[in-house]
Protein backbone atom coordinates (compact mmCIF):
# COMPACT_ATOMS: atom_id res chain seq x y z
CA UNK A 1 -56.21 9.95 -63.19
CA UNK A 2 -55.37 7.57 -66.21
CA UNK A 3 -54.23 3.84 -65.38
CA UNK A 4 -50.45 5.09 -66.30
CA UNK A 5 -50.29 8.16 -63.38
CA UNK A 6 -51.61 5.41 -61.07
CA UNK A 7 -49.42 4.51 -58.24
CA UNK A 8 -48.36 0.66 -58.25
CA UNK A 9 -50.46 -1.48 -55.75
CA UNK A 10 -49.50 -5.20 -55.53
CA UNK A 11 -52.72 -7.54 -53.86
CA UNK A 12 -51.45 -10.69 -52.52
CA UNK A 13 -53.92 -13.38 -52.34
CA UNK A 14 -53.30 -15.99 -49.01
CA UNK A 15 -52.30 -18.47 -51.28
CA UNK A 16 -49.17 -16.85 -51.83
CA UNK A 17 -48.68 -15.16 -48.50
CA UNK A 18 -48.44 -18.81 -46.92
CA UNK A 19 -45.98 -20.09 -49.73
CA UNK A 20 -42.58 -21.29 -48.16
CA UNK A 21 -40.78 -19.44 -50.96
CA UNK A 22 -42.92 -15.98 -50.00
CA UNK A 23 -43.82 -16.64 -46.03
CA UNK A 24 -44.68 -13.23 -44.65
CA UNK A 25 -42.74 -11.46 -47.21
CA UNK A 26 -39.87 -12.51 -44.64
CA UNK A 27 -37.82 -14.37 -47.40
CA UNK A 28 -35.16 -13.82 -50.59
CA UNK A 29 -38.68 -13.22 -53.07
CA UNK A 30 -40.94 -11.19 -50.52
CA UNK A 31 -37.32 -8.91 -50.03
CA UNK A 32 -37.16 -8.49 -53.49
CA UNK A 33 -40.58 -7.31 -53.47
CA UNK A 34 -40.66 -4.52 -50.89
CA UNK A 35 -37.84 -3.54 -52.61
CA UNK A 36 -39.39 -2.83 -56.15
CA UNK A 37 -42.45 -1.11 -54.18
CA UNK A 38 -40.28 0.87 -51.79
CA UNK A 39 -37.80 1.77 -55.10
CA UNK A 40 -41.39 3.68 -56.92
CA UNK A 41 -43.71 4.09 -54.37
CA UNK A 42 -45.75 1.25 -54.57
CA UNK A 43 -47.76 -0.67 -51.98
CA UNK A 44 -49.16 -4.01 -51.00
CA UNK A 45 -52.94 -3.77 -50.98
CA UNK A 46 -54.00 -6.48 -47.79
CA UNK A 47 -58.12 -6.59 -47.81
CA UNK A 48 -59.30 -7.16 -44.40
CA UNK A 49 -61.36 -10.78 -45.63
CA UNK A 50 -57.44 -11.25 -46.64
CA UNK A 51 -55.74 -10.72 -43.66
CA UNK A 52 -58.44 -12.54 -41.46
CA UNK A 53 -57.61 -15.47 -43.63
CA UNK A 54 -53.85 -15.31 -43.54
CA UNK A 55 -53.55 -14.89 -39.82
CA UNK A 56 -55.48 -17.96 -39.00
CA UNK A 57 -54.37 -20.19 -42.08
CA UNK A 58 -50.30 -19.31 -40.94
CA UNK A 59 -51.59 -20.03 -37.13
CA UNK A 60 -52.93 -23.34 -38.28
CA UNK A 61 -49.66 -23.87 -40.67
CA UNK A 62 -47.35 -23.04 -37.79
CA UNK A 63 -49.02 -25.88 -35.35
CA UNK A 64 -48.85 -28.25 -38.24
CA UNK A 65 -45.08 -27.65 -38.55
CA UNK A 66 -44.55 -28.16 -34.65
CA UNK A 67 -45.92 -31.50 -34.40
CA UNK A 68 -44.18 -32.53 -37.29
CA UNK A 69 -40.83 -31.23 -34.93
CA UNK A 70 -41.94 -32.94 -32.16
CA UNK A 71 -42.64 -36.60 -34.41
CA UNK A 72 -39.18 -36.57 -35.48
CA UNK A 73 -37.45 -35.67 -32.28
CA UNK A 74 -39.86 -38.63 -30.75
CA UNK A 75 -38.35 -40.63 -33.76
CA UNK A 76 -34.57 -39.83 -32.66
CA UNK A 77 -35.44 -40.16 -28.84
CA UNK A 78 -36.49 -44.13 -30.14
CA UNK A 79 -33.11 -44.48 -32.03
CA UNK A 80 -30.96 -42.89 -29.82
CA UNK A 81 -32.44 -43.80 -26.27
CA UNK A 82 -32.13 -40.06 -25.43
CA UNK A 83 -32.98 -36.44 -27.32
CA UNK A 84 -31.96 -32.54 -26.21
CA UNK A 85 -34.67 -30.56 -24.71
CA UNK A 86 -36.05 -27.71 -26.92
CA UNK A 87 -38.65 -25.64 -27.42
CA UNK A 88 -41.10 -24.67 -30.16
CA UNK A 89 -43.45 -21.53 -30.14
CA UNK A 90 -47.50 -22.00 -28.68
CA UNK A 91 -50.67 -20.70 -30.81
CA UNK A 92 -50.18 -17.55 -28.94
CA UNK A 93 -46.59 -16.75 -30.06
CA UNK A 94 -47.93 -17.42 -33.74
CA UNK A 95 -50.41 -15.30 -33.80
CA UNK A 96 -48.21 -12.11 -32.11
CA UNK A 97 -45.34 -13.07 -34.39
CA UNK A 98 -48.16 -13.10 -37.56
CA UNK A 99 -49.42 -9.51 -35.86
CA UNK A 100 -45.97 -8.18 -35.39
CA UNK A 101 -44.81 -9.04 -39.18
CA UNK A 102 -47.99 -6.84 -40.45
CA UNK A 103 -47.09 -3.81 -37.95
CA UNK A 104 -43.34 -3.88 -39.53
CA UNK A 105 -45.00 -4.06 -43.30
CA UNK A 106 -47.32 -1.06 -42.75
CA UNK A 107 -46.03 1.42 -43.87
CA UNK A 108 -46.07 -0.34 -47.36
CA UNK A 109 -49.67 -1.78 -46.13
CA UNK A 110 -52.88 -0.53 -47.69
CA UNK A 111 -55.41 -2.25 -45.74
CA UNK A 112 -59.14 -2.34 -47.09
CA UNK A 113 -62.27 -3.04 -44.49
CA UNK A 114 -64.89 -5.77 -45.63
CA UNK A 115 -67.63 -4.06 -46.38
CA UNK A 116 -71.53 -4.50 -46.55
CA UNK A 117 -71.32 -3.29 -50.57
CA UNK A 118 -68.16 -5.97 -50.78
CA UNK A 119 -70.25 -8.59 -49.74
CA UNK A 120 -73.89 -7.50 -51.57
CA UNK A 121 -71.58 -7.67 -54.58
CA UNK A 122 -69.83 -10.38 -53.75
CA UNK A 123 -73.07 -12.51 -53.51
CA UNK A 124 -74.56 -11.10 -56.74
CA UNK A 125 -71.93 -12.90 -58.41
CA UNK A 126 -72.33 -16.08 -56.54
CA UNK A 127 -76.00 -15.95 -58.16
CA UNK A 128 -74.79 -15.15 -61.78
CA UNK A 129 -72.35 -17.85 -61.33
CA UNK A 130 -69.41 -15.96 -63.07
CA UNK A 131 -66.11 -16.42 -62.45
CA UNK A 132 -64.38 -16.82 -59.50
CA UNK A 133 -67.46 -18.86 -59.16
CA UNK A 134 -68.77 -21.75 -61.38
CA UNK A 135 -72.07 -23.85 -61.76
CA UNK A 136 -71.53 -25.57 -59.01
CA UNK A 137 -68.68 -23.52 -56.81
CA UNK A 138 -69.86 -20.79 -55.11
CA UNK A 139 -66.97 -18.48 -54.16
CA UNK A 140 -67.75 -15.79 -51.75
CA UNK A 141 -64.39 -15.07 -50.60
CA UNK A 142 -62.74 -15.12 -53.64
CA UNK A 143 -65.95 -12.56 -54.82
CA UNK A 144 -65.30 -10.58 -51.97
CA UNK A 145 -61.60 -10.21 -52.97
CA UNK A 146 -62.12 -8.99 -56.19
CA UNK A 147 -64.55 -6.53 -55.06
CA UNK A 148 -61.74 -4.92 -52.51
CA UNK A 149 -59.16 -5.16 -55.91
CA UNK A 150 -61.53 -3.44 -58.07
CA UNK A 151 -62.59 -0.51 -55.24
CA UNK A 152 -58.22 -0.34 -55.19
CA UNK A 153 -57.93 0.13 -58.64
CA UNK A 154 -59.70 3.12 -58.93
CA UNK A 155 -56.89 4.76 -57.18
CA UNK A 156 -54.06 2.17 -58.39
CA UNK A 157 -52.56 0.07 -60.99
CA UNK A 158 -53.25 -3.08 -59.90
CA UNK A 159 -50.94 -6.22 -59.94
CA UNK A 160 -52.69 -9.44 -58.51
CA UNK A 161 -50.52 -12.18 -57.28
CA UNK A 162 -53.13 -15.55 -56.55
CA UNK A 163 -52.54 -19.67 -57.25
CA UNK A 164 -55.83 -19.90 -57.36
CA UNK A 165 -57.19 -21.23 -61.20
CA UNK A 166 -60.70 -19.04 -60.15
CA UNK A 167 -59.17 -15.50 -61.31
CA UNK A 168 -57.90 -17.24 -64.42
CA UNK A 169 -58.71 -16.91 -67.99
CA UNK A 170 -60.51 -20.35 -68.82
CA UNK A 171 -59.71 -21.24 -65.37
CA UNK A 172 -56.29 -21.70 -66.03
CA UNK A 173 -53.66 -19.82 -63.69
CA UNK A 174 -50.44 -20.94 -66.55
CA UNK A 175 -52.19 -18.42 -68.47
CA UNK A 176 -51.99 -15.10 -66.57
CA UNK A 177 -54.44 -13.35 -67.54
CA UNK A 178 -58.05 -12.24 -66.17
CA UNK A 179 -61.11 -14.62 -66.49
CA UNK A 180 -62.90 -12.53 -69.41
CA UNK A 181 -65.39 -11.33 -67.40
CA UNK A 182 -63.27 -9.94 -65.02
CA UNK A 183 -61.24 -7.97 -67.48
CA UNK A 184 -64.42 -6.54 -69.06
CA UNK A 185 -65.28 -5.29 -65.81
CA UNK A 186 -62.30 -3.48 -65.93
CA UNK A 187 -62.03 -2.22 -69.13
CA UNK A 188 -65.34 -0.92 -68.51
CA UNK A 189 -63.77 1.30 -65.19
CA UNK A 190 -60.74 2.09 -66.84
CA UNK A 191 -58.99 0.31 -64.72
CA UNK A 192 -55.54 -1.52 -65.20
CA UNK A 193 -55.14 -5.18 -63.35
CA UNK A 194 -52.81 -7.24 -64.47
CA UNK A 195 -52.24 -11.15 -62.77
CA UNK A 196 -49.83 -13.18 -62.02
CA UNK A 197 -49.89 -17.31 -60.51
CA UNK A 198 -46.47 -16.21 -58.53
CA UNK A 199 -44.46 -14.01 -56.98
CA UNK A 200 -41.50 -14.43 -59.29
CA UNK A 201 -43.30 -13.52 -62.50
CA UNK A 202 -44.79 -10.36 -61.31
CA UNK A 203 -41.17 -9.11 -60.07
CA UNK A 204 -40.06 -9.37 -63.86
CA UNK A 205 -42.89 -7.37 -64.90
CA UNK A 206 -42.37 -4.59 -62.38
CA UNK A 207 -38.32 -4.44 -62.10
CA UNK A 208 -35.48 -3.09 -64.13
CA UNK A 209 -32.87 -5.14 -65.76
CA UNK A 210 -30.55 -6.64 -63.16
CA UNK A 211 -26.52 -6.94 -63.76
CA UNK A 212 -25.43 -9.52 -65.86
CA UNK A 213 -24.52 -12.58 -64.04
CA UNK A 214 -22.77 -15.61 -65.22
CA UNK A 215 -25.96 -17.71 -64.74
CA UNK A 216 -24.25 -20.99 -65.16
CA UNK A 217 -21.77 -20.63 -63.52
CA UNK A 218 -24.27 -19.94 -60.71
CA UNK A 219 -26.51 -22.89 -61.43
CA UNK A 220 -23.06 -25.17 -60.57
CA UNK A 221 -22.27 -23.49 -57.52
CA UNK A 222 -26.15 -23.79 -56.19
CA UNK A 223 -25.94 -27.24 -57.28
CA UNK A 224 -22.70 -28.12 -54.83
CA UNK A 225 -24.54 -26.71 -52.31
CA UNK A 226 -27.51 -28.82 -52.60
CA UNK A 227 -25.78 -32.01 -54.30
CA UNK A 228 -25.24 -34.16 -51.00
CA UNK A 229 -28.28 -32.90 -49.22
CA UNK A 230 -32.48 -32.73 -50.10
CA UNK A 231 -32.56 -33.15 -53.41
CA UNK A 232 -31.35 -36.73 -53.26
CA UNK A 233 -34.19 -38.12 -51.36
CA UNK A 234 -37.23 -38.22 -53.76
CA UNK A 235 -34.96 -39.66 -56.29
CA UNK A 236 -33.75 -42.56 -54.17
CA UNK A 237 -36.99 -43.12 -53.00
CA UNK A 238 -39.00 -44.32 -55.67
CA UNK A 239 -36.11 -46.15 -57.16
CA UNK A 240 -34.29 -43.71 -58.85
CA UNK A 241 -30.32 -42.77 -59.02
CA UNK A 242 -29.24 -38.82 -60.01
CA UNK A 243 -26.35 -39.47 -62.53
CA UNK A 244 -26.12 -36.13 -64.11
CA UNK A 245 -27.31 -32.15 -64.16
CA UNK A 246 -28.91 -31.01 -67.03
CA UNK A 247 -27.52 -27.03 -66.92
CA UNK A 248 -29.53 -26.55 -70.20
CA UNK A 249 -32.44 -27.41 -68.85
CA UNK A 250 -31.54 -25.55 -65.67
CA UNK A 251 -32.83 -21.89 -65.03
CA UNK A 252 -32.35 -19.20 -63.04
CA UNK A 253 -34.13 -15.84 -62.65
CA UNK A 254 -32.22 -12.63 -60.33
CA UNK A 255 -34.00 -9.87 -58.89
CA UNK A 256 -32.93 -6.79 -56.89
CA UNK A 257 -33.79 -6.91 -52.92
CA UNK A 258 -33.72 -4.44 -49.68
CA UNK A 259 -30.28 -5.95 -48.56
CA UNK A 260 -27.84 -3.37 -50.59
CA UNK A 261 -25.33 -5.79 -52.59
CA UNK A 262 -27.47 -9.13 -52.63
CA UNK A 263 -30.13 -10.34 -55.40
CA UNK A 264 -32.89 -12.68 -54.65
CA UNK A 265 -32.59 -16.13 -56.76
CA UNK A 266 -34.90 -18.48 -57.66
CA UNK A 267 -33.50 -21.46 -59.56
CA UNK A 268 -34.59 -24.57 -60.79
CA UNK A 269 -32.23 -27.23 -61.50
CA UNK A 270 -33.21 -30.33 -63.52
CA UNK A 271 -31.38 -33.89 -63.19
CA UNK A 272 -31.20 -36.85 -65.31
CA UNK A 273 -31.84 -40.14 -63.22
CA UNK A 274 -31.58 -43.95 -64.19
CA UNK A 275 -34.05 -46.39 -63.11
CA UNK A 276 -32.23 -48.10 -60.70
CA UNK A 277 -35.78 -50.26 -58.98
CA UNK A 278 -35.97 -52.42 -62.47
CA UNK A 279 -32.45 -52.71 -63.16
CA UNK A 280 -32.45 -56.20 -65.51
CA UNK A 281 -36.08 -55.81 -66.10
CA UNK A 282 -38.21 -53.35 -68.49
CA UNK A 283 -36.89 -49.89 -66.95
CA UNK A 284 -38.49 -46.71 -66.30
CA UNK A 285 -37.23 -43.98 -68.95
CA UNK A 286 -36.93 -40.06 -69.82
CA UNK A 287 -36.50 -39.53 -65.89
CA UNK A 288 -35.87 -36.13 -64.75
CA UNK A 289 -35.80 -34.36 -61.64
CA UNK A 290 -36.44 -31.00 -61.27
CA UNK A 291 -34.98 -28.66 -57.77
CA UNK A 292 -36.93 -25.59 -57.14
CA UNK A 293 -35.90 -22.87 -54.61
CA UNK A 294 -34.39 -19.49 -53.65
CA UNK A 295 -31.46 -18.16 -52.32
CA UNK A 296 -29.47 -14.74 -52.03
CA UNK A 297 -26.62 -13.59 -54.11
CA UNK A 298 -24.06 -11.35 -52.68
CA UNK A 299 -22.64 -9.61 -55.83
CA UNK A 300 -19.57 -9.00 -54.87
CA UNK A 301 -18.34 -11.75 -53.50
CA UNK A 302 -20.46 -14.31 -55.89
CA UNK A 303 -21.41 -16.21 -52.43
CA UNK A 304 -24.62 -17.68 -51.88
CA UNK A 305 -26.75 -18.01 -48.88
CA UNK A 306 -30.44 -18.65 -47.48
CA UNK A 307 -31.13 -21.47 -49.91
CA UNK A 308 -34.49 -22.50 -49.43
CA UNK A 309 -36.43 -25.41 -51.08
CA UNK A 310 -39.28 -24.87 -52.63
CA UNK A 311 -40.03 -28.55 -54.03
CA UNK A 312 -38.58 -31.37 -56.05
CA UNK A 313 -40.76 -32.94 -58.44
CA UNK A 314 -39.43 -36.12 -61.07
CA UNK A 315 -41.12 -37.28 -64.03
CA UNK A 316 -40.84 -39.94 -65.63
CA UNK A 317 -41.93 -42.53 -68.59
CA UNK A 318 -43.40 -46.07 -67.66
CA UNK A 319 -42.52 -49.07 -69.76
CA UNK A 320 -46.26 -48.57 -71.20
CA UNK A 321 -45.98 -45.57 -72.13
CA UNK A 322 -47.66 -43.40 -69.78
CA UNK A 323 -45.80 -40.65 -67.62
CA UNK A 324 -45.34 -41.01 -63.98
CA UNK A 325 -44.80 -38.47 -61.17
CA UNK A 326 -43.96 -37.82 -57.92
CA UNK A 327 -43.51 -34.62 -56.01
CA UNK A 328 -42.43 -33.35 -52.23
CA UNK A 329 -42.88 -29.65 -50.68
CA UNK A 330 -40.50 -28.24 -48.41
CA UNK A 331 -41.27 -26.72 -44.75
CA UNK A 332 -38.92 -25.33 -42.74
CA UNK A 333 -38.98 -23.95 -38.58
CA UNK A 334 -36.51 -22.86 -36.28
CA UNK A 335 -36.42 -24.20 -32.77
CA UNK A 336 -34.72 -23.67 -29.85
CA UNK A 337 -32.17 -26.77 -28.12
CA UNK A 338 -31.02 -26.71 -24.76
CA UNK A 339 -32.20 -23.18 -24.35
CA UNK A 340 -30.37 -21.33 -26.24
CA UNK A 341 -28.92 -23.06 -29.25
CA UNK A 342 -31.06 -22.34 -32.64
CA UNK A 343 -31.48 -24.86 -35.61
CA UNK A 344 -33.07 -24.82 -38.21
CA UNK A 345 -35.18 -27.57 -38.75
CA UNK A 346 -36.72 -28.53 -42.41
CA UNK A 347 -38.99 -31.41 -43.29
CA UNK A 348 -40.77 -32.58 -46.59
CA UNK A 349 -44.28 -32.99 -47.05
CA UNK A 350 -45.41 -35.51 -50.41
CA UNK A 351 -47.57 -33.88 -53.43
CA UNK A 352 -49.87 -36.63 -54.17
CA UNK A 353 -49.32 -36.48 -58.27
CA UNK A 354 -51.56 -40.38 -58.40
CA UNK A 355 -52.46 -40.92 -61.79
CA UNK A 356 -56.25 -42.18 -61.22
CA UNK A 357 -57.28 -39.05 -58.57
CA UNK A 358 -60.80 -40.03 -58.63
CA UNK A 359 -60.45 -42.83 -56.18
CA UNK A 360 -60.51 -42.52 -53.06
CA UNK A 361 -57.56 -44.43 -50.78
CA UNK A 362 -59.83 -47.92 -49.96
CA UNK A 363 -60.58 -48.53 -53.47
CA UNK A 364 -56.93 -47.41 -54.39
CA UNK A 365 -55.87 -50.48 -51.68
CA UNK A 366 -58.12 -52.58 -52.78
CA UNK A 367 -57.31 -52.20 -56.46
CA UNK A 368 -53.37 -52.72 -55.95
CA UNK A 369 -54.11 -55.93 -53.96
CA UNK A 370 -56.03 -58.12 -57.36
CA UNK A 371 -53.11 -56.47 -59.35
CA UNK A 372 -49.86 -56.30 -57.25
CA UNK A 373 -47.47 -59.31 -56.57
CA UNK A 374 -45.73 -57.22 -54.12
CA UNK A 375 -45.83 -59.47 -50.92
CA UNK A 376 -44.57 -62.34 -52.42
CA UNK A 377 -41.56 -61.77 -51.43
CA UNK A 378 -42.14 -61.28 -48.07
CA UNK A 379 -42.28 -63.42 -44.98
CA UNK A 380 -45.32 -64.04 -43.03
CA UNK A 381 -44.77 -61.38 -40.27
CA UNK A 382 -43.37 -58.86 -42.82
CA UNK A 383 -46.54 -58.76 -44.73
CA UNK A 384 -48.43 -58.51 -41.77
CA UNK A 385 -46.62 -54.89 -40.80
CA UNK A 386 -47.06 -54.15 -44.41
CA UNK A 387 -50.91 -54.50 -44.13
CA UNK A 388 -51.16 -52.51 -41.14
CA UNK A 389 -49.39 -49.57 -43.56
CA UNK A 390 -52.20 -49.86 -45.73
CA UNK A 391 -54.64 -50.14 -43.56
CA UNK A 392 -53.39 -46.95 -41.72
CA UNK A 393 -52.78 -45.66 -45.40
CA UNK A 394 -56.83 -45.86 -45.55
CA UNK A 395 -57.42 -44.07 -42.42
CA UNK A 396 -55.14 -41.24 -42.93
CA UNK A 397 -53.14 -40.94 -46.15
CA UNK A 398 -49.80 -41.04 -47.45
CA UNK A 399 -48.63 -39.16 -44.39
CA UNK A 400 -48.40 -42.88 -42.69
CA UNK A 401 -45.11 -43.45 -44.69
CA UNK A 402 -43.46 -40.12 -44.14
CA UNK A 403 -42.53 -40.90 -40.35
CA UNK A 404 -41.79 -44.68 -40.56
CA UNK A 405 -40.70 -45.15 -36.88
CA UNK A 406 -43.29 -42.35 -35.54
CA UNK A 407 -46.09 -44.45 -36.58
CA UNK A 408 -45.16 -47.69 -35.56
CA UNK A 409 -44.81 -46.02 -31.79
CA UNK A 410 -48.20 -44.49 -32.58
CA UNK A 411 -50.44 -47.16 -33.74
CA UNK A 412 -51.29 -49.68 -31.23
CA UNK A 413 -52.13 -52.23 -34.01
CA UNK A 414 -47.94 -52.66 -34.61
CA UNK A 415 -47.67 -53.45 -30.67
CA UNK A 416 -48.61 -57.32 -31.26
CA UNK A 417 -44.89 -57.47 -33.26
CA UNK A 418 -42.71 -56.10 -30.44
CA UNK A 419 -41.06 -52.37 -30.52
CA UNK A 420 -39.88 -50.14 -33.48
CA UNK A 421 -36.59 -52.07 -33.04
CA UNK A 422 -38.08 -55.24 -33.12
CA UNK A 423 -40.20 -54.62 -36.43
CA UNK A 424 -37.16 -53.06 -37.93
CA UNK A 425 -35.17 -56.34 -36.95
CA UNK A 426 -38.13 -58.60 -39.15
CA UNK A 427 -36.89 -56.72 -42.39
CA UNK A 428 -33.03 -56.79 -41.39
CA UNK A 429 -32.73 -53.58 -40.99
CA UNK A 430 -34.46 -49.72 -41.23
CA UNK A 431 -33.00 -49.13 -44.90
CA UNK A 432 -34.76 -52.41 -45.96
CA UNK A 433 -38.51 -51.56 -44.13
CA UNK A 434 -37.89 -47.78 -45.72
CA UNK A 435 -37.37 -49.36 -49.34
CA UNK A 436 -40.55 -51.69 -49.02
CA UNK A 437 -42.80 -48.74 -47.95
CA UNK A 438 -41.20 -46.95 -50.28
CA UNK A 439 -41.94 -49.53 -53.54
CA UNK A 440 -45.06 -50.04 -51.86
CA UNK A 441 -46.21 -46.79 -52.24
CA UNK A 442 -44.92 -46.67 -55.69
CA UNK A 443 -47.01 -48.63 -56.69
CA UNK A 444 -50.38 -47.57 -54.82
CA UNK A 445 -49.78 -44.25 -56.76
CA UNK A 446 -49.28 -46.21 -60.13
CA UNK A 447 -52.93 -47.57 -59.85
C-alpha cells in the first residue's frame, strides 16, 4: 500500500496530551481533532510506554492542581475569617476519570503493546547515540516511541504531534521536521511521517478550508472578554501598564470541531505596555504582551465561549540593551462548594524565562545582594520578612512568591513577626508587600 492509500494515524506524544490547551482531548483543540479523524477515518495511535506515562504524569498533575485549590482557599479562610466547604477529587478519582476518558476515545484509539523488539531497538539506539538521544542523553522512552511510530507507519500515514526538541531536525522543534536520521529511516521503509511541536499546526495540515470569518472583528470581541480579567496580572506585576492592543500583531487560527455549528479558536493577542516601575527614571522599552488561548465559536450567532488560557508571556527591552522576559502558564480545575455548587477554579503557574539559567537560586541570591540597592528603602522589620522570601526562594523556588499569604502561614520562620495580618500591617498594606515581592523578584530574574 503506497504512503498516499494509507489511512491517517495521528501519535500524540505525553507532552501534548497533558497540555492545558489539549488535556485529554477534552478541550476546543482536542474537539477539533477527533473531528478531522472521525471526518476521514483517521485514528490516534496511543503506544502502551505512552499511555503508562500519561496516566501517571495527569495523576501527578491533578494532585498538584488540588493543593494549589486548597492553598488559596487556606489564603481566603485567613482574609476572610471563614471559607465554604468543598470538595476536590482523591488519586483514585484521577486515575478512573484518566481510564474512563481513554474507554470514550477508543473507538478512535489504536493502542500499540511495548514490546521486547521495541525495546532491543530502542536500546540499540541509545548505544549509537542518534537522535532522540545525544552524547550524553540517553533516551529510552523517547527510542521506544519511535519504534511503536515506525511499526504504525507501515500500515499508516503518520502525523506526530511532540514538544519535545529530541524528534527535531537539529534539535529544534520550531522547525518541524524529522531529525535526519529519523527521516532516512523512513524514506528507507517508504514510510510517510510528518511532525508537528503542536496540536494547532497539525490541524492546518490535515483540515479543509474553514468559512471565512471576520478575524478582527473576532480578535476585539475575545479581547472584551479577557480585558478586565487574567491577562492584566503579569503586566502589573513586574511594573508594567497595558495601554493598547496591537490587532496587527494579533492572530487567530479557526478549525472545524465535533460540536455541529462551533469552530475551535486559538488566538493570540499582543499588547503594547508602558513601563510604569521607572516612571522619571531610564524606562524599560519595546514592551509587549502577548495572550495565548482557545475558545469556541458558534457560527451563527458569532458568540464565544470556553475561553481558556494558555499563557501570557511580555517581552521587553532593558535600558542596556538586552531583552527581558517574563512568562505565566495557566491551570484550571473544577471543584465542588457546599455540595453541590460547581466553579471553576483557574490559577497561574510562573515560566522561569531568567536570563543567566546556569545558576542555580543561592548564587542567584547571593549575586543580587553585592549588586541590588533594593532594601534601602525599607525599614528594619520589612527587610527582615524580605530575607526570609529569599531565603525560602533558595529552598524552593519562585513558587514562594506565588501564594504571598499561604507562605507566611506556612513557614514558621515568619511566626517571630506576628500573623499574616500583622506582617501585612509592617508594609501598610497587602498591595504594598505584593509590589515589593513583586520588584524583588524582578530583579532576581534580571541577574
Amino acid at each position: 500500500m503506497s504512503a498516499e492509500q494509507k489511512p491517517i494515524c495521528v501519535v500524540i506524544d505525553t507532552n501534548i496530551w497533558l497540555q492545558e490547551s489539549s488535556l485529554l482531548m477534552r478541550t476546543a483543540m482536542g474537539s477539533a481533532l477527533l473531528y478531522i479523524l472521525k471526518q476521514s477515518n483517521g485514528k490516534i495511535g496511543l503506544p502502551e510506554i505512552i499511555e503508562e506515562e500519561l496516566t501517571r504524569n495527569i495523576v501527578e498533575n491533578g494532585l498538584k492542581a488540588i493543593e494549589q485549590i486548597n492553598k488559596g482557599f487556606k489564603s481566603i479562610e485567613v482574609i476572610m475569617g471563614f471559607r465554604d466547604s468543598y470538595e476536590v477529587p482523591n488519586k483514585a478519582q484521577l486515575e478512573a476519570a484518566v481510564k474512563e476518558r481513554l474507554t470514550d476515545l477508543e473507538d478512535v484509539i489504536i493502542g500499540l503493546f511495548f514490546t521486547f523488539e521495541h525495546a532491543k531497538s530502542a536500546l540499540r539506539r541509545i548505544n549509537e547515540k542518534t537522535q532522540p538521544n545525544g552524547d550524553k542523553n540517553q533516551q529510552f522512552k523517547d527510542s521506544a516511541i519511535w519504534e511503536a511510530i515506525l511499526e504504525l507507519s507501515d500500515s499508516h500515514t503518520i502525523y506526530f504531534i511532540s514538544d519535545d526538541n529530541a524528534f527535531f531536525k537539529n534539535r529544534n522543534k520550531q522547525t518541524e521536521e524529522l531529525a535526519d536520521n529519523l527521516l532516512n529511516e523512513c524514506n528507507k521503509m517508504g514510510a510517510k511521517v510528518s511532525i508537528y511541536n503542536n496540536i494547532a499546526s497539525c490541524l492546518k495540515a490535515l483540515q479543509q478550508d474553514v468559512p471565512s470569518l471576520d478575524y478582527s472583528n473576532i480578535i476585539l470581541t475575545i479581547d472584551n472578554l479577557i480585558n478586565s480579567g487574567l491577562r492584566r496580572e503579569l503586566a502589573t506585576e513586574i511594573g508594567f501598564e497595558i495601554t493598547t492592543l496591537a490587532v496587527e500583531k494579533s492572530s487567530l487560527s479557526a478549525f472545524f470541531t465535533e460540536i455541529n455549528g462551533k469552530l475551535a479558536l486559538i488566538f493570540e493577542l499582543c499588547y503594547h505596555c508602558i513601563d510604569i516601575q521607572n516612571n522619571g527614571e531610564i524606562e524599560r522599552t519595546e514592551a509587549l504582551l502577548r495572550a495565548k488561548g482557545d475558545c469556541l465559536y458558534e457560527i451563527d450567532t458569532q458568540k464565544i465561549s470556553d475561553i481558556k488560557m494558555d499563557r501570557e508571556r511580555i517581552y521587553w527591552v532593558e535600558p542596556s540593551g538586552e531583552a527581558g522576559r517574563r512568562g505565566v502558564v495557566y491551570a484550571s480545575a473544577t471543584i465542588t462548594i457546599g455540595g453541590s455548587e460547581q466553579v471553576n477554579y483557574t490559577f497561574r503557574e510562573p515560566v522561569d524565562f531568567i536570563r543567566s539559567p546556569d545558576l542555580d537560586r543561592k548564587k542567584r541570591v547571593d549575586k543580587f545582594r553585592t549588586k541590588q540597592d533594593f532594601f534601602k528603602q525599607y525599614s528594619t522589620q520589612q527587610r527582615a520578612i524580605l530575607e526570609i522570601f529569599l531565603e525560602k526562594y533558595i529552598e524552593t523556588g519562585f513558587s514562594v512568591f506565588q501564594n504571598i499569604i499561604g507562605s507566611i502561614i506556612k513557614y514558621p520562620e515568619f511566626a517571630q513577626y506576628g500573623d499574616a495580618i500583622k506582617i501585612i500591617t509592617l508594609f501598610g498594606e497587602q498591595e504594598k508587600l505584593e509590589k515589593a515581592l513583586n520588584q524583588l523578584q524582578n530583579l532576581l530574574y534580571s541577574v
